[in-house]
C-alpha atoms as a PDB file:
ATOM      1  CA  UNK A   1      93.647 117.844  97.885  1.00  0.00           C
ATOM      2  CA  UNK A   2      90.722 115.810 100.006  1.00  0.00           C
ATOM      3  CA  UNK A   3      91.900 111.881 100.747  1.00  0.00           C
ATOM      4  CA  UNK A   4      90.635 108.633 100.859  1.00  0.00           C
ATOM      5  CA  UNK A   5      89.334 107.596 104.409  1.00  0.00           C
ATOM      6  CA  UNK A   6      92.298 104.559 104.360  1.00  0.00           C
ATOM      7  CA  UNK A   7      94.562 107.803 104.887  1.00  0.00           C
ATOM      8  CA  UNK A   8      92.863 109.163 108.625  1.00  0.00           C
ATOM      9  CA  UNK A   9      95.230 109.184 111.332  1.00  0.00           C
ATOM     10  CA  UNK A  10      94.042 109.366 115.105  1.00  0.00           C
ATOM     11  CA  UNK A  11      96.546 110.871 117.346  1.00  0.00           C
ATOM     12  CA  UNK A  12      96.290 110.819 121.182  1.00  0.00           C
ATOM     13  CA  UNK A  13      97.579 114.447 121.926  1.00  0.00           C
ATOM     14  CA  UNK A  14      97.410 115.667 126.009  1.00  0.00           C
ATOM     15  CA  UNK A  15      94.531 113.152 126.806  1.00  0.00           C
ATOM     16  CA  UNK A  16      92.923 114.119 123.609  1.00  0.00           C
ATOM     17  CA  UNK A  17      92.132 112.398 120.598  1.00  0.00           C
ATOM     18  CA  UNK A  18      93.047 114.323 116.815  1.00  0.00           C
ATOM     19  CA  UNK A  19      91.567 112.534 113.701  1.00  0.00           C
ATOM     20  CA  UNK A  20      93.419 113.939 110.752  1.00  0.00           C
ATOM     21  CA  UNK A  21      91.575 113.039 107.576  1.00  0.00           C
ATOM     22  CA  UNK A  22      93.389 115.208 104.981  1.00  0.00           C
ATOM     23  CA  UNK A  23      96.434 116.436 104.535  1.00  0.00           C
ATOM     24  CA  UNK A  24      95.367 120.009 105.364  1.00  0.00           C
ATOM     25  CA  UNK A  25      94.604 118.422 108.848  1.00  0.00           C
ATOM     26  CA  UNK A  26      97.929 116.941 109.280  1.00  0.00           C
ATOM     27  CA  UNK A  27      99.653 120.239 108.156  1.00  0.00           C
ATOM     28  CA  UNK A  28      97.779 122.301 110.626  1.00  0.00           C
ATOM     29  CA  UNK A  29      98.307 119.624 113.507  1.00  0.00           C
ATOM     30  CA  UNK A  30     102.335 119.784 112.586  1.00  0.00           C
ATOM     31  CA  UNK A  31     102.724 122.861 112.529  1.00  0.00           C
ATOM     32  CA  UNK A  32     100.934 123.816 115.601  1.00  0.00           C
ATOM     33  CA  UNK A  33     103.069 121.037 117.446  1.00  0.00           C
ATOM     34  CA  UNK A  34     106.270 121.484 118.938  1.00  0.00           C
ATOM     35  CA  UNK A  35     107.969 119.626 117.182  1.00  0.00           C
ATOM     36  CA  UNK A  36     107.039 121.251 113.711  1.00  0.00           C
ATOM     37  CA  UNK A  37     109.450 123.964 113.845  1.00  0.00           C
ATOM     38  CA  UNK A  38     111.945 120.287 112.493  1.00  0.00           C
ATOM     39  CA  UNK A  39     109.443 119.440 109.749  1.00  0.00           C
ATOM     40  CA  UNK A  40     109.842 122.226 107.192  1.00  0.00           C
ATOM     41  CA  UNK A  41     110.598 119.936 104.239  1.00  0.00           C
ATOM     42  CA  UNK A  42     107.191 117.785 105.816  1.00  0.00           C
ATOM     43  CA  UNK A  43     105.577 120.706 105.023  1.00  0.00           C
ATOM     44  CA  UNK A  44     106.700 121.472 101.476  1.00  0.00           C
ATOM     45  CA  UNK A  45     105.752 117.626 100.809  1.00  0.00           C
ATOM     46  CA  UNK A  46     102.521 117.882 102.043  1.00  0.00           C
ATOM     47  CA  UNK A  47     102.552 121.210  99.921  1.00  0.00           C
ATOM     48  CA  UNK A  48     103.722 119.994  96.483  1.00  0.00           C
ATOM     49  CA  UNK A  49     101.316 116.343  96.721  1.00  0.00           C
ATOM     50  CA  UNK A  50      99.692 117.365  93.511  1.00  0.00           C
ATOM     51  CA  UNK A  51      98.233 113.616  92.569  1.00  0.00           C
ATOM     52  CA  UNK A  52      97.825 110.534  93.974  1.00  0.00           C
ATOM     53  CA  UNK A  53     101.385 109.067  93.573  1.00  0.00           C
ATOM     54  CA  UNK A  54     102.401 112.517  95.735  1.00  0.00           C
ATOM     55  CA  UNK A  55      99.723 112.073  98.091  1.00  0.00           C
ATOM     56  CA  UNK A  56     100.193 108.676  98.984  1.00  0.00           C
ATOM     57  CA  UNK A  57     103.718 109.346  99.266  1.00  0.00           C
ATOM     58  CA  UNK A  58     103.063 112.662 101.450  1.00  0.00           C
ATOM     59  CA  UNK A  59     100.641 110.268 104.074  1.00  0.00           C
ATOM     60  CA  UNK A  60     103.697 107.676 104.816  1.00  0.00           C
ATOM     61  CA  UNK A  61     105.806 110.983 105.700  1.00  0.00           C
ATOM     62  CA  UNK A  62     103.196 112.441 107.929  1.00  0.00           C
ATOM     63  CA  UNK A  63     102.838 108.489 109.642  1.00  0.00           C
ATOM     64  CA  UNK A  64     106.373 108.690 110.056  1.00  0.00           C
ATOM     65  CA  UNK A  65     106.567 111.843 111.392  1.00  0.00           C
ATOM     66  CA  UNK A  66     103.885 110.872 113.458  1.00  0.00           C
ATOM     67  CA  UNK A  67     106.004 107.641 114.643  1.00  0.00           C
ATOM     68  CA  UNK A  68     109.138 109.719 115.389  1.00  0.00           C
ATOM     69  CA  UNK A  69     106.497 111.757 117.823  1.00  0.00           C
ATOM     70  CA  UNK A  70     105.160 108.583 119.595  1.00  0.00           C
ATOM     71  CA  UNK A  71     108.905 107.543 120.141  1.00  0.00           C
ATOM     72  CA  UNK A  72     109.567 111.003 121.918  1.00  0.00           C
ATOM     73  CA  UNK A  73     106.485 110.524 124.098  1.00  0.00           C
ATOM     74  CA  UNK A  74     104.718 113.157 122.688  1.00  0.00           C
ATOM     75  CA  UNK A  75     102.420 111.738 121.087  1.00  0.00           C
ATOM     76  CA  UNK A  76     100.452 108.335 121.117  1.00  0.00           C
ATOM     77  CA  UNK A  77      99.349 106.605 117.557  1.00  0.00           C
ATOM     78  CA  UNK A  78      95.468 105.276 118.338  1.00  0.00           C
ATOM     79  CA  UNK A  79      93.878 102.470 116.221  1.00  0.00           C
ATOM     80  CA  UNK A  80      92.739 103.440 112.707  1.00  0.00           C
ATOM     81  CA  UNK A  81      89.493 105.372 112.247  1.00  0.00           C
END
């Protein structure tokens, strides 16, 4: 389930920087974060993206989700790769 590079997030985390280039990444990031333990049905779309219409579709949730984390401060959305 490997990505285009137009799909790479960067993600200011703690004073560090997280590229996620896959959706693999971005599972592993959310669910390590603590706001993950919310984004169970994130997870199952990420799961299920089984072709490009699903992937695409997967990346705006994960941007979103990423969003919603800049909002609560926990998080800081960096310019694109």
């Amino acid at each position: 389930m490997s990505q285009p590079p137009e799909h790479a997030l960067r993600l200011g985390v703690d004073g560090r920087i997280e590229a996620l280039h896959s959706l693999e990444e971005a599972a592993i990031f959310i669910r390590r974060h603590p706001m993950g333990e919310y984004a169970g049905s994130l997870l199952d779309q990420i799961a299920g993206a089984s072709n490009p219409l699903l992937t695409g579709r997967a990346w705006v949730a994960v941007t979103t989700f990423a969003d919603v984390m800049q909002r609560s401060e926990r998080v800081t959305l960096t310019p694109r790769i």
